[in-house]
C-alpha atoms as a PDB file:
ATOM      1  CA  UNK A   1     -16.277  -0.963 -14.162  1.00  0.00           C
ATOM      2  CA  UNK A   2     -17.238  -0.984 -10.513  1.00  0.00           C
ATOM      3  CA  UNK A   3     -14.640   0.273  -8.003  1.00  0.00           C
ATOM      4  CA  UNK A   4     -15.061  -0.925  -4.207  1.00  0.00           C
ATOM      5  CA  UNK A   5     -12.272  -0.888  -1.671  1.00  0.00           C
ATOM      6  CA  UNK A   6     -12.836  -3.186   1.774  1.00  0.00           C
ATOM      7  CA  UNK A   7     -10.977  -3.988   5.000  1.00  0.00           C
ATOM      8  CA  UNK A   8      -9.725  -7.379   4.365  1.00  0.00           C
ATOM      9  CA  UNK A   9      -9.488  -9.761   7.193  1.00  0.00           C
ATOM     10  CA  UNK A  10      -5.703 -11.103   6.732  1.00  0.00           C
ATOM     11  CA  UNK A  11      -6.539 -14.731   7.988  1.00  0.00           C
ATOM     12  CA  UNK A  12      -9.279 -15.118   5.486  1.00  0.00           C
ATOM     13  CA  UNK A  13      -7.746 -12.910   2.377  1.00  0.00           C
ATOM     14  CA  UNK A  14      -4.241 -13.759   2.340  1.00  0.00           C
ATOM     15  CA  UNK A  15      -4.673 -15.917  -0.622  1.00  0.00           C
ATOM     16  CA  UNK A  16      -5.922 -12.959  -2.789  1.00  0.00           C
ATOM     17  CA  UNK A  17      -3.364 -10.309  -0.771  1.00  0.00           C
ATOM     18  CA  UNK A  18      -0.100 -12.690  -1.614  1.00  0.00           C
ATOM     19  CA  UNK A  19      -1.520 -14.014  -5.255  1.00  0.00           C
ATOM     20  CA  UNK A  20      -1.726  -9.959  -6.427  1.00  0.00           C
ATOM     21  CA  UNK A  21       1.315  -8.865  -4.613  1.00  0.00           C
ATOM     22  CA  UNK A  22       3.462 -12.083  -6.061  1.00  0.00           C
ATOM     23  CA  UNK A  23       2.276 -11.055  -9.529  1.00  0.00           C
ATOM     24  CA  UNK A  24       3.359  -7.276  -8.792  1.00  0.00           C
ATOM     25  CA  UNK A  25       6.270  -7.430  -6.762  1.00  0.00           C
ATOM     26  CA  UNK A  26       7.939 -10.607  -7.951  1.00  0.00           C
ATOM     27  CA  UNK A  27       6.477 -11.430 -11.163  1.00  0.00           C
ATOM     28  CA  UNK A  28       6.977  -7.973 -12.638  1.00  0.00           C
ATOM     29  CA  UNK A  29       9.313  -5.737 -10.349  1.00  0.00           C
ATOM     30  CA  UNK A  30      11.437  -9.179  -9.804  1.00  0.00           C
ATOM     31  CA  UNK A  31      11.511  -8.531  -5.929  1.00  0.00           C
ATOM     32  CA  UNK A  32      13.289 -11.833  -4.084  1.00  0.00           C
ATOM     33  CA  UNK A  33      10.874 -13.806  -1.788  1.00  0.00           C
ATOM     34  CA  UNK A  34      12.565 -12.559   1.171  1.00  0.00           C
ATOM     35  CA  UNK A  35      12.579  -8.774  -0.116  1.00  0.00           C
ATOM     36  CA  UNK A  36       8.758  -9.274  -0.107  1.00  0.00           C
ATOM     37  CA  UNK A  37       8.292 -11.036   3.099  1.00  0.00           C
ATOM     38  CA  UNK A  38       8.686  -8.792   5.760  1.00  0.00           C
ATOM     39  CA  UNK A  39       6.393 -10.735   8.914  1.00  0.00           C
ATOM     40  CA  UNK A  40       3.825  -8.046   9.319  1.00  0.00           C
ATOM     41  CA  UNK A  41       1.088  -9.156   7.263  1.00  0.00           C
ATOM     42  CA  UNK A  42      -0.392 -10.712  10.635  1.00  0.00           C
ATOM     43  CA  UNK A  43      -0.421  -7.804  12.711  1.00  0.00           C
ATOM     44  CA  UNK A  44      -0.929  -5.372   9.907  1.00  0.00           C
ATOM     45  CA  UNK A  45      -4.748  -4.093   8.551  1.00  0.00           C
ATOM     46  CA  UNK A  46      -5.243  -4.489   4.580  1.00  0.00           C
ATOM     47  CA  UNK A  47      -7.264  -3.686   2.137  1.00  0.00           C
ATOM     48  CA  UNK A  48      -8.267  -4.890  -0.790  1.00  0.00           C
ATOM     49  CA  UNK A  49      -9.469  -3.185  -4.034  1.00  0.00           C
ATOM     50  CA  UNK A  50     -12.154  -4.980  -6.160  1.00  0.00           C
ATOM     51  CA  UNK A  51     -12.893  -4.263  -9.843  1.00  0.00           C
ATOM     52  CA  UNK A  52     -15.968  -5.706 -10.322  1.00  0.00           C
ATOM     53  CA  UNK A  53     -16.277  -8.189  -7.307  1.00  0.00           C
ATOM     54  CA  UNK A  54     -12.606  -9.493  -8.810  1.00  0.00           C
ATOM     55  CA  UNK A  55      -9.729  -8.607  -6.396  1.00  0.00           C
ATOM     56  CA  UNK A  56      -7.088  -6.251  -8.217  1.00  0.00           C
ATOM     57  CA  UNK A  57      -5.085  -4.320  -5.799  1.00  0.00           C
ATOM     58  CA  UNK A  58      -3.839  -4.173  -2.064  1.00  0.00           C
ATOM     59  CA  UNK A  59      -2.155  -2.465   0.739  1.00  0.00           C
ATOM     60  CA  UNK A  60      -1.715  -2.711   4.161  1.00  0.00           C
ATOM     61  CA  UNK A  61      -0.730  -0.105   6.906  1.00  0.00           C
ATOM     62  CA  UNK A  62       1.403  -0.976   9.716  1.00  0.00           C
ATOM     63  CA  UNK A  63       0.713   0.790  13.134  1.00  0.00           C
ATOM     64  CA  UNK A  64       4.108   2.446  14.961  1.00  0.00           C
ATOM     65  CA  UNK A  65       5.337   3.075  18.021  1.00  0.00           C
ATOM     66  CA  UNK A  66       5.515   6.393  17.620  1.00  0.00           C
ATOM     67  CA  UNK A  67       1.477   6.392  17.387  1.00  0.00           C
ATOM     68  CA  UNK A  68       1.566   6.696  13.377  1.00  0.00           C
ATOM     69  CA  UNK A  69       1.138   4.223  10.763  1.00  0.00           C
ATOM     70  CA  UNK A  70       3.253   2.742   7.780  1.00  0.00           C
ATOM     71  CA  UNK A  71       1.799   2.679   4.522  1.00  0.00           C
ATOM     72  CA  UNK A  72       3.056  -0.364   2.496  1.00  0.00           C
ATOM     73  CA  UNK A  73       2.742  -3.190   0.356  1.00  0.00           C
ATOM     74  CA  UNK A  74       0.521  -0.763  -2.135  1.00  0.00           C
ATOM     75  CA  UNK A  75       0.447  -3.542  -5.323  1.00  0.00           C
ATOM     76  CA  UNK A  76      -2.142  -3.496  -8.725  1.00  0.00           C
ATOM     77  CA  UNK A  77      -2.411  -5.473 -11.052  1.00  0.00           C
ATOM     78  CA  UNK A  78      -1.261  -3.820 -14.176  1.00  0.00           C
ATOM     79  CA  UNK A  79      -4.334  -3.730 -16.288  1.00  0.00           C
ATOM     80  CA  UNK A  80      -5.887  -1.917 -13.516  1.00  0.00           C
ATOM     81  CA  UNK A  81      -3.657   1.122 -12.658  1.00  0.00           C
ATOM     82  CA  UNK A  82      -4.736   4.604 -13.066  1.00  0.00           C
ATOM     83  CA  UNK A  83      -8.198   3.725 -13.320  1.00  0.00           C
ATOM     84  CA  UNK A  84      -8.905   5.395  -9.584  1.00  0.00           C
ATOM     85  CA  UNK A  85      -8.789   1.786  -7.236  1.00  0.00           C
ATOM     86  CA  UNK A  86      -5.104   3.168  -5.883  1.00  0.00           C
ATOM     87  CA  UNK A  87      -6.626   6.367  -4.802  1.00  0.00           C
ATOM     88  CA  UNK A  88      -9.480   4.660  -2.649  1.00  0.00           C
ATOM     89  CA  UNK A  89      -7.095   1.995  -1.567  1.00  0.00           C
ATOM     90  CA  UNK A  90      -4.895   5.148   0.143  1.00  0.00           C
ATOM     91  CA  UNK A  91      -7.990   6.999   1.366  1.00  0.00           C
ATOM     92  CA  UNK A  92      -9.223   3.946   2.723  1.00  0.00           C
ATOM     93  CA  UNK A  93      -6.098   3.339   4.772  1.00  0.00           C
ATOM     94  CA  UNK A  94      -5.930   7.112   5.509  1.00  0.00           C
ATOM     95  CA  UNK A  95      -9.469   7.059   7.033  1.00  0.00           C
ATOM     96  CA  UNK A  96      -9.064   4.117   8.562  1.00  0.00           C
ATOM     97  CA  UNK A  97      -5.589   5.496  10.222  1.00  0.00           C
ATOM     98  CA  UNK A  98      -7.573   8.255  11.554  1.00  0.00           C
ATOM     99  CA  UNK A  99     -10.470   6.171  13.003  1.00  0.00           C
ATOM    100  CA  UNK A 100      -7.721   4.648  14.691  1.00  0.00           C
ATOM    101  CA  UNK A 101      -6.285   7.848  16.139  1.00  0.00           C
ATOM    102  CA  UNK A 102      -2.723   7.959  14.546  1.00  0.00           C
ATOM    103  CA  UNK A 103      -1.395  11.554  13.820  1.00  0.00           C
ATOM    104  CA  UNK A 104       0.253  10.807  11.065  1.00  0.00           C
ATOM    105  CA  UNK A 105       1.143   8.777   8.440  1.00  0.00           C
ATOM    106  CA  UNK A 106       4.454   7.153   6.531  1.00  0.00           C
ATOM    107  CA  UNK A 107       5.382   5.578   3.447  1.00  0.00           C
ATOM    108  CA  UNK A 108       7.948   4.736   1.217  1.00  0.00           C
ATOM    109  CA  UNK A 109       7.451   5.154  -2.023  1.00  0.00           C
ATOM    110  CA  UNK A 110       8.982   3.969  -5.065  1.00  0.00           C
ATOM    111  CA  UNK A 111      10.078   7.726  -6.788  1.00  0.00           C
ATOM    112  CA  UNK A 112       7.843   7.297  -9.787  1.00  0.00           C
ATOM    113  CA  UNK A 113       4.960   7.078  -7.957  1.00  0.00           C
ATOM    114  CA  UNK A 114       5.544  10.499  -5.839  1.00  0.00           C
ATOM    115  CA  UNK A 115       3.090  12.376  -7.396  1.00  0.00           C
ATOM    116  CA  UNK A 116       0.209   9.777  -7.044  1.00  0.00           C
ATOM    117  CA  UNK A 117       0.589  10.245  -3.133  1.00  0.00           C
ATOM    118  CA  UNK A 118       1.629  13.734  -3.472  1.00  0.00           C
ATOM    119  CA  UNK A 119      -1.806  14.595  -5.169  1.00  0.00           C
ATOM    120  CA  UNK A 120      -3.443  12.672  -1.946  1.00  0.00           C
ATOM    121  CA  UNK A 121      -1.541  14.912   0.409  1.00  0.00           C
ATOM    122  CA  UNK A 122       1.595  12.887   1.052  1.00  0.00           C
ATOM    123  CA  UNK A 123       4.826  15.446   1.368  1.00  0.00           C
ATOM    124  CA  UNK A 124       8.472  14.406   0.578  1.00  0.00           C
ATOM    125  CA  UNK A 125      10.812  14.053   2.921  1.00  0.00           C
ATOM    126  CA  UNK A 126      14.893  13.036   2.328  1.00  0.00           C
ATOM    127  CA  UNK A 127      16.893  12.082   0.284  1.00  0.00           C
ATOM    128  CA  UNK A 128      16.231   9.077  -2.450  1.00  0.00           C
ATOM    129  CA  UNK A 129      17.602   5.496  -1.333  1.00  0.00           C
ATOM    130  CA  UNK A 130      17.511   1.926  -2.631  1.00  0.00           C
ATOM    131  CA  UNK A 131      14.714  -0.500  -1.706  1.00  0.00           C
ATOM    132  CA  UNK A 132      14.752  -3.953  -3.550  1.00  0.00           C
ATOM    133  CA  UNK A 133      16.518  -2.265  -6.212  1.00  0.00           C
ATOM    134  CA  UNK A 134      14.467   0.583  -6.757  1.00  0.00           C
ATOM    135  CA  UNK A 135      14.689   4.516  -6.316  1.00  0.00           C
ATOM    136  CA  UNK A 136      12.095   5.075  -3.356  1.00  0.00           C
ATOM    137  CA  UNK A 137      11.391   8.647  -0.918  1.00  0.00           C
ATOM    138  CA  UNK A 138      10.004   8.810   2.502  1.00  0.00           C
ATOM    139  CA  UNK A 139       6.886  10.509   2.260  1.00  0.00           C
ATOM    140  CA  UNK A 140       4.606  11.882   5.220  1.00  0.00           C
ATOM    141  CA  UNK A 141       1.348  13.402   5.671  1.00  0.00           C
ATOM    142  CA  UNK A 142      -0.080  14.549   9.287  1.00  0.00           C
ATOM    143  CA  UNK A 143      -3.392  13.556  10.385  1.00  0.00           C
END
Protein backbone atom coordinates (compact mmCIF):
# COMPACT_ATOMS: atom_id res chain seq x y z
CA UNK A 1 0.00 0.00 0.00
CA UNK A 2 1.32 3.46 -0.75
CA UNK A 3 1.32 6.00 2.11
CA UNK A 4 1.43 9.87 1.09
CA UNK A 5 0.36 12.67 3.37
CA UNK A 6 -0.38 16.37 1.58
CA UNK A 7 -1.41 19.89 2.62
CA UNK A 8 -4.93 20.01 1.60
CA UNK A 9 -6.34 23.22 0.40
CA UNK A 10 -9.70 23.46 2.63
CA UNK A 11 -11.79 25.22 -0.19
CA UNK A 12 -11.02 22.52 -2.65
CA UNK A 13 -10.84 19.27 -0.13
CA UNK A 14 -13.57 19.80 2.18
CA UNK A 15 -15.63 17.23 0.52
CA UNK A 16 -13.04 14.45 1.26
CA UNK A 17 -12.03 16.26 4.91
CA UNK A 18 -15.99 16.24 6.10
CA UNK A 19 -16.96 12.75 4.14
CA UNK A 20 -13.91 10.87 6.38
CA UNK A 21 -14.45 12.81 9.49
CA UNK A 22 -18.53 12.22 9.29
CA UNK A 23 -17.77 8.51 8.92
CA UNK A 24 -15.28 8.69 12.04
CA UNK A 25 -16.68 11.05 14.31
CA UNK A 26 -20.39 10.64 13.74
CA UNK A 27 -20.86 7.48 12.05
CA UNK A 28 -18.76 5.49 14.50
CA UNK A 29 -17.89 7.61 17.73
CA UNK A 30 -21.71 9.00 17.38
CA UNK A 31 -20.43 12.68 17.87
CA UNK A 32 -23.66 15.28 17.34
CA UNK A 33 -23.31 17.58 14.25
CA UNK A 34 -22.70 20.45 16.37
CA UNK A 35 -20.01 18.53 18.63
CA UNK A 36 -18.17 18.17 15.27
CA UNK A 37 -18.60 21.56 13.87
CA UNK A 38 -16.51 23.81 15.55
CA UNK A 39 -16.02 26.96 12.58
CA UNK A 40 -12.33 26.58 12.12
CA UNK A 41 -12.03 24.44 9.25
CA UNK A 42 -11.67 27.83 7.16
CA UNK A 43 -8.94 29.35 8.89
CA UNK A 44 -7.33 26.12 9.91
CA UNK A 45 -4.38 24.12 7.59
CA UNK A 46 -5.24 20.25 6.92
CA UNK A 47 -3.95 17.48 5.76
CA UNK A 48 -4.93 14.71 4.21
CA UNK A 49 -3.58 11.10 4.23
CA UNK A 50 -3.86 9.02 0.99
CA UNK A 51 -3.65 5.20 0.79
CA UNK A 52 -3.08 4.62 -2.55
CA UNK A 53 -4.21 7.97 -4.25
CA UNK A 54 -7.70 7.16 -2.09
CA UNK A 55 -8.17 9.71 0.77
CA UNK A 56 -8.25 7.83 4.28
CA UNK A 57 -7.40 10.09 7.06
CA UNK A 58 -7.22 13.87 8.18
CA UNK A 59 -6.28 16.51 10.57
CA UNK A 60 -6.00 19.95 10.81
CA UNK A 61 -3.95 22.29 13.18
CA UNK A 62 -5.29 25.44 14.40
CA UNK A 63 -2.78 28.39 14.93
CA UNK A 64 -3.08 30.29 18.66
CA UNK A 65 -2.66 33.32 20.05
CA UNK A 66 -0.25 32.37 22.17
CA UNK A 67 2.06 31.66 18.92
CA UNK A 68 1.40 27.70 19.14
CA UNK A 69 -0.84 25.53 17.30
CA UNK A 70 -3.87 23.12 18.08
CA UNK A 71 -3.76 19.77 16.85
CA UNK A 72 -7.30 18.48 16.03
CA UNK A 73 -9.79 16.84 14.07
CA UNK A 74 -7.11 13.72 13.71
CA UNK A 75 -9.92 11.08 11.97
CA UNK A 76 -9.09 7.44 9.88
CA UNK A 77 -10.98 5.48 8.47
CA UNK A 78 -11.02 2.28 10.35
CA UNK A 79 -9.60 -0.17 7.92
CA UNK A 80 -6.68 2.04 7.78
CA UNK A 81 -5.42 2.61 11.39
CA UNK A 82 -2.15 1.47 12.59
CA UNK A 83 -0.87 0.96 9.29
CA UNK A 84 1.64 4.24 9.75
CA UNK A 85 -0.76 7.18 7.71
CA UNK A 86 -1.54 8.70 11.51
CA UNK A 87 2.08 9.01 12.20
CA UNK A 88 2.87 11.08 8.91
CA UNK A 89 -0.38 12.89 9.25
CA UNK A 90 1.16 14.27 12.91
CA UNK A 91 4.68 14.77 11.54
CA UNK A 92 3.30 16.48 8.74
CA UNK A 93 1.43 18.96 10.91
CA UNK A 94 4.44 19.04 13.30
CA UNK A 95 6.79 20.12 10.44
CA UNK A 96 4.57 22.18 9.02
CA UNK A 97 3.97 23.97 12.65
CA UNK A 98 7.58 24.56 12.72
CA UNK A 99 7.94 25.99 9.16
CA UNK A 100 5.50 28.23 10.47
CA UNK A 101 7.48 29.26 13.55
CA UNK A 102 5.14 28.11 16.46
CA UNK A 103 7.03 26.93 19.66
CA UNK A 104 4.90 24.56 20.51
CA UNK A 105 2.23 22.46 20.00
CA UNK A 106 -1.38 21.27 21.67
CA UNK A 107 -3.81 18.64 21.45
CA UNK A 108 -6.44 16.92 22.98
CA UNK A 109 -6.51 13.62 22.80
CA UNK A 110 -8.97 11.04 23.30
CA UNK A 111 -7.03 8.82 26.40
CA UNK A 112 -6.70 5.70 24.33
CA UNK A 113 -4.80 7.19 21.90
CA UNK A 114 -2.01 8.73 24.43
CA UNK A 115 0.56 6.58 23.56
CA UNK A 116 0.29 7.04 19.70
CA UNK A 117 1.26 10.82 20.32
CA UNK A 118 3.31 10.01 23.23
CA UNK A 119 5.63 7.79 20.97
CA UNK A 120 5.77 11.08 18.54
CA UNK A 121 6.91 13.22 21.43
CA UNK A 122 3.62 14.57 22.74
CA UNK A 123 3.81 14.82 26.86
CA UNK A 124 0.70 14.66 29.16
CA UNK A 125 -0.45 17.29 30.85
CA UNK A 126 -3.76 17.38 33.52
CA UNK A 127 -6.11 15.78 34.53
CA UNK A 128 -8.65 13.56 32.19
CA UNK A 129 -12.02 15.44 31.16
CA UNK A 130 -15.04 14.79 28.95
CA UNK A 131 -15.11 15.78 25.26
CA UNK A 132 -18.23 14.59 23.22
CA UNK A 133 -18.50 11.90 25.62
CA UNK A 134 -15.19 10.63 25.67
CA UNK A 135 -12.14 10.40 28.19
CA UNK A 136 -9.56 12.88 26.47
CA UNK A 137 -5.84 14.56 28.06
CA UNK A 138 -4.18 17.70 27.07
CA UNK A 139 -1.07 16.80 25.58
CA UNK A 140 1.96 19.18 24.60
CA UNK A 141 5.15 18.97 22.89
CA UNK A 142 7.65 22.13 22.46
CA UNK A 143 9.04 22.98 19.22
Amino acid sequence: MKLEVKRAIYAKDKDAIHDIRTRVFMLELSVTLEEELDGLDESAMHVIAYANGRPVGTARLVELENGGGKIGRMAMLKEYRKKGAGTLMLKKLVEMARAMGMRGLETDARVKALPFYEALGFVPEGPVFMDARMEHRKMRMKL
